[in-house]
C-alpha atoms as a PDB file:
ATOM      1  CA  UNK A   1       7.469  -3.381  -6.207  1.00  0.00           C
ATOM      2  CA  UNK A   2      10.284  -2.297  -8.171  1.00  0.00           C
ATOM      3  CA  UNK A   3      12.077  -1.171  -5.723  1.00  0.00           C
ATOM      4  CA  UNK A   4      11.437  -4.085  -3.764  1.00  0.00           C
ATOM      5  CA  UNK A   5      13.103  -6.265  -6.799  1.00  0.00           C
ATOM      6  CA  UNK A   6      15.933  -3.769  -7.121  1.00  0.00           C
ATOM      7  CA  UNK A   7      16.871  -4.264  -3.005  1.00  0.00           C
ATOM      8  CA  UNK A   8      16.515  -7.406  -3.422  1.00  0.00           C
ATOM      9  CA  UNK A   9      19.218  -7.733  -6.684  1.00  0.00           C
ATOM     10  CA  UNK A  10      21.443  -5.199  -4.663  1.00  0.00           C
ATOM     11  CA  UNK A  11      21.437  -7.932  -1.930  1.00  0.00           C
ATOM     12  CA  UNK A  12      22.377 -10.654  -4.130  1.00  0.00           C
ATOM     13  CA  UNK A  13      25.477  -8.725  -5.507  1.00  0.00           C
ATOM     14  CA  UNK A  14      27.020  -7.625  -2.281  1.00  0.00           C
ATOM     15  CA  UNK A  15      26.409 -11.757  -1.698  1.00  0.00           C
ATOM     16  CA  UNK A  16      28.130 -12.085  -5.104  1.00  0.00           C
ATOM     17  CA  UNK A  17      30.811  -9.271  -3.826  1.00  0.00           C
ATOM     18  CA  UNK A  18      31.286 -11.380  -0.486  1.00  0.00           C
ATOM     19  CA  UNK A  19      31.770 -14.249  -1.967  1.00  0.00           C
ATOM     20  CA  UNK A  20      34.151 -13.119  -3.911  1.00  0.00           C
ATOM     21  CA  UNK A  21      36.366 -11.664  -1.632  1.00  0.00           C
ATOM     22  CA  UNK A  22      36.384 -14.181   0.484  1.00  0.00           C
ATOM     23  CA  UNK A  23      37.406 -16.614  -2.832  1.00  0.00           C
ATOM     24  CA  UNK A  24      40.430 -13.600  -3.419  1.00  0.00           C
ATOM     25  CA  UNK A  25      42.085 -13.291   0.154  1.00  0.00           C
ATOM     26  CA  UNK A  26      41.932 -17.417   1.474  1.00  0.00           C
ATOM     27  CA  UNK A  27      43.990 -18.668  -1.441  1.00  0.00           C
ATOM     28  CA  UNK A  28      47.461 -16.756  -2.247  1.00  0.00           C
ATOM     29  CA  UNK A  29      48.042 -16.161  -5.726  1.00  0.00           C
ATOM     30  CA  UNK A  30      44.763 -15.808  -6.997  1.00  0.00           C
ATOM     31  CA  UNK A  31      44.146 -13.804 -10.764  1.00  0.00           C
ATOM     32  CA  UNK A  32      42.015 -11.453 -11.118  1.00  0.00           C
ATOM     33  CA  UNK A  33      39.567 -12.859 -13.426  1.00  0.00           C
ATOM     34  CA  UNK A  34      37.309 -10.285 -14.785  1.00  0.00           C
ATOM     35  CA  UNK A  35      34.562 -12.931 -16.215  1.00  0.00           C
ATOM     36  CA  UNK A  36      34.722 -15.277 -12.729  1.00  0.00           C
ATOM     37  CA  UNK A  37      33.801 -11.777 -11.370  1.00  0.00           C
ATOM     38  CA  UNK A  38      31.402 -10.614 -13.553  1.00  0.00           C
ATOM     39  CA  UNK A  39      29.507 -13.964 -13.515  1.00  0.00           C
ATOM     40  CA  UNK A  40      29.311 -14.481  -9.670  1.00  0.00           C
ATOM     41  CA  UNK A  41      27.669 -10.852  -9.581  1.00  0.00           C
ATOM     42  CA  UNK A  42      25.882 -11.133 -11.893  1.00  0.00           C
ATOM     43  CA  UNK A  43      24.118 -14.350 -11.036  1.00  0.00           C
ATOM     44  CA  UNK A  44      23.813 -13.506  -7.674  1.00  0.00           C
ATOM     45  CA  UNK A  45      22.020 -10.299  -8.362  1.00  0.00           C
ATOM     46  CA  UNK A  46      19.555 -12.321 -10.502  1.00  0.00           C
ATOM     47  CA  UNK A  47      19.434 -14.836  -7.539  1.00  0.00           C
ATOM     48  CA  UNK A  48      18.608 -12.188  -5.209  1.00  0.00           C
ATOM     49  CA  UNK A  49      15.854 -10.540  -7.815  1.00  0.00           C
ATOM     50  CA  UNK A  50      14.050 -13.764  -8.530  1.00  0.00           C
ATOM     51  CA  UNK A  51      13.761 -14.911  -4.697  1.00  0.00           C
ATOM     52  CA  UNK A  52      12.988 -11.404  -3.753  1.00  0.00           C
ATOM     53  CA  UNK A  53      10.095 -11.677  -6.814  1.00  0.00           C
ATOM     54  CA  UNK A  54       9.059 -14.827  -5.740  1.00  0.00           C
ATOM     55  CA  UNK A  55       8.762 -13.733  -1.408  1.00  0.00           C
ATOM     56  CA  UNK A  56       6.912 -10.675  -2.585  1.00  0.00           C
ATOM     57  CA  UNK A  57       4.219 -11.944  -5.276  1.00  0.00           C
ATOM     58  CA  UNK A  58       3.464 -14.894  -3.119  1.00  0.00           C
ATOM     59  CA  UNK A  59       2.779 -12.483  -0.439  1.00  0.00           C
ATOM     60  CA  UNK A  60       3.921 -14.708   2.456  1.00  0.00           C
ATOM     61  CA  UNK A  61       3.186 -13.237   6.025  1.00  0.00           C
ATOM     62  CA  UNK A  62       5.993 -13.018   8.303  1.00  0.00           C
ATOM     63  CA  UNK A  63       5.477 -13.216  12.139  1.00  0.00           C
ATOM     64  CA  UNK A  64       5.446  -9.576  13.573  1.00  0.00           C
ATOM     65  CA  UNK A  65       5.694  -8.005  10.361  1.00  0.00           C
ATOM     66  CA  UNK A  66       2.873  -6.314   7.871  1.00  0.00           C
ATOM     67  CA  UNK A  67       4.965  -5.941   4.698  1.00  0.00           C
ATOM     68  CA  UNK A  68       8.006  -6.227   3.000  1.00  0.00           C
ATOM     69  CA  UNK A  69      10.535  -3.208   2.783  1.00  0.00           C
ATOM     70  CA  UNK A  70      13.843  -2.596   0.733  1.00  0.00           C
ATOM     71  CA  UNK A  71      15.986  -3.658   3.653  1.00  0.00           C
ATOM     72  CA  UNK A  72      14.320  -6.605   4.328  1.00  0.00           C
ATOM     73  CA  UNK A  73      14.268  -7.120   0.205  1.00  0.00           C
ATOM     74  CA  UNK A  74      17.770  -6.690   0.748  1.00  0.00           C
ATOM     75  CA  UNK A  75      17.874  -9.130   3.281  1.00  0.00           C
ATOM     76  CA  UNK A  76      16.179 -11.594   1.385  1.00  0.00           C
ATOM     77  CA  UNK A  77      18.299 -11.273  -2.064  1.00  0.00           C
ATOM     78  CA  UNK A  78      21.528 -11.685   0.410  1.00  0.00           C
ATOM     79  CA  UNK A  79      19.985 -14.804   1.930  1.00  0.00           C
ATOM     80  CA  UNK A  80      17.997 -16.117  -0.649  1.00  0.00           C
ATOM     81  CA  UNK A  81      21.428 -16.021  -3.116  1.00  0.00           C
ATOM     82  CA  UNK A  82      23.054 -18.100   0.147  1.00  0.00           C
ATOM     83  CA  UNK A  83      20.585 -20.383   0.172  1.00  0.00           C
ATOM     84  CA  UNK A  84      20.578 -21.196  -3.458  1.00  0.00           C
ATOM     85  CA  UNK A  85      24.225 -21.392  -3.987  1.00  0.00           C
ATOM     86  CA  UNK A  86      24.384 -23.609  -1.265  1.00  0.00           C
ATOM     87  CA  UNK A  87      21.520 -25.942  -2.215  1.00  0.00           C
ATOM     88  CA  UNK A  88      23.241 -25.951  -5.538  1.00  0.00           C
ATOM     89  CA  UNK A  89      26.731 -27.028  -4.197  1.00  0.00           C
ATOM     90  CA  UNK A  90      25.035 -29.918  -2.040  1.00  0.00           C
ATOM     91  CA  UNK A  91      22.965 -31.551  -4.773  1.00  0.00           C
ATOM     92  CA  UNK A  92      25.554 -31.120  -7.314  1.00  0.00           C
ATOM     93  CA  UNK A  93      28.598 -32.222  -5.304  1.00  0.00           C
ATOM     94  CA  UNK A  94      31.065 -29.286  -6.382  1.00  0.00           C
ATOM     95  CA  UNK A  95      32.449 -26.845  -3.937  1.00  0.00           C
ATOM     96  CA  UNK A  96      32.664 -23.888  -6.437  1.00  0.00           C
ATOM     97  CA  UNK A  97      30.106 -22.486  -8.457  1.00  0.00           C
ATOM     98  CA  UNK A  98      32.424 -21.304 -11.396  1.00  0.00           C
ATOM     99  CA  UNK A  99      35.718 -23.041 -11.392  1.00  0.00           C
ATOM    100  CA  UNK A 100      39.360 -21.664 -11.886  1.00  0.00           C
ATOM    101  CA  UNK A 101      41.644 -22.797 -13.475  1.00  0.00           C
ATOM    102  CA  UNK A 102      45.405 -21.865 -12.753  1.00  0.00           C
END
């Protein structure tokens, strides 16, 4: 199980990581902000741990597949982070989860 959890955080930080990146190279100019960075991993990697908790205790079957492994953990934290941040942007309105000031 705890590895399960820990795939599942590592998903939600290369989420966070992606994310990121893709924030840094669309807009020219952009700081380096060491807290927008440190918050966007972070909360995605406790995204990706509590959906990955929450897929595994609940013990949902999956067509064509007997149990959960750490890549499909992994899979979950990445998508499960996705999902949330996007639920998140719809219901509040806001396009950013954290935003920047210049």
């Amino acid at each position: 199980m705890i590895a399960l959890l820990l795939a599942g955080a590592f998903g939600g930080v290369i989420r966070g990581l992606m994310g990121f990146l893709k924030h840094r190279l669309s807009y020219k100019d952009v700081e380096f902000n060491y807290r927008y960075f440190l918050a966007t991993v972070g909360l995605s990697a406790f995204i990706g741990l509590v959906v990955t908790w929450a897929i595994v205790a609940s013990e949902l079957g999956l067509p064509l597949i007997d149990q959960i492994n750490p890549a499909l953990a992994l899979i979950v934290g990445y998508a499960g982070g996705d999902f949330i941040e996007n639920l998140y942007k719809l219901l509040i309105g806001k396009t950013v989860l954290f935003p920047t000031t210049k």
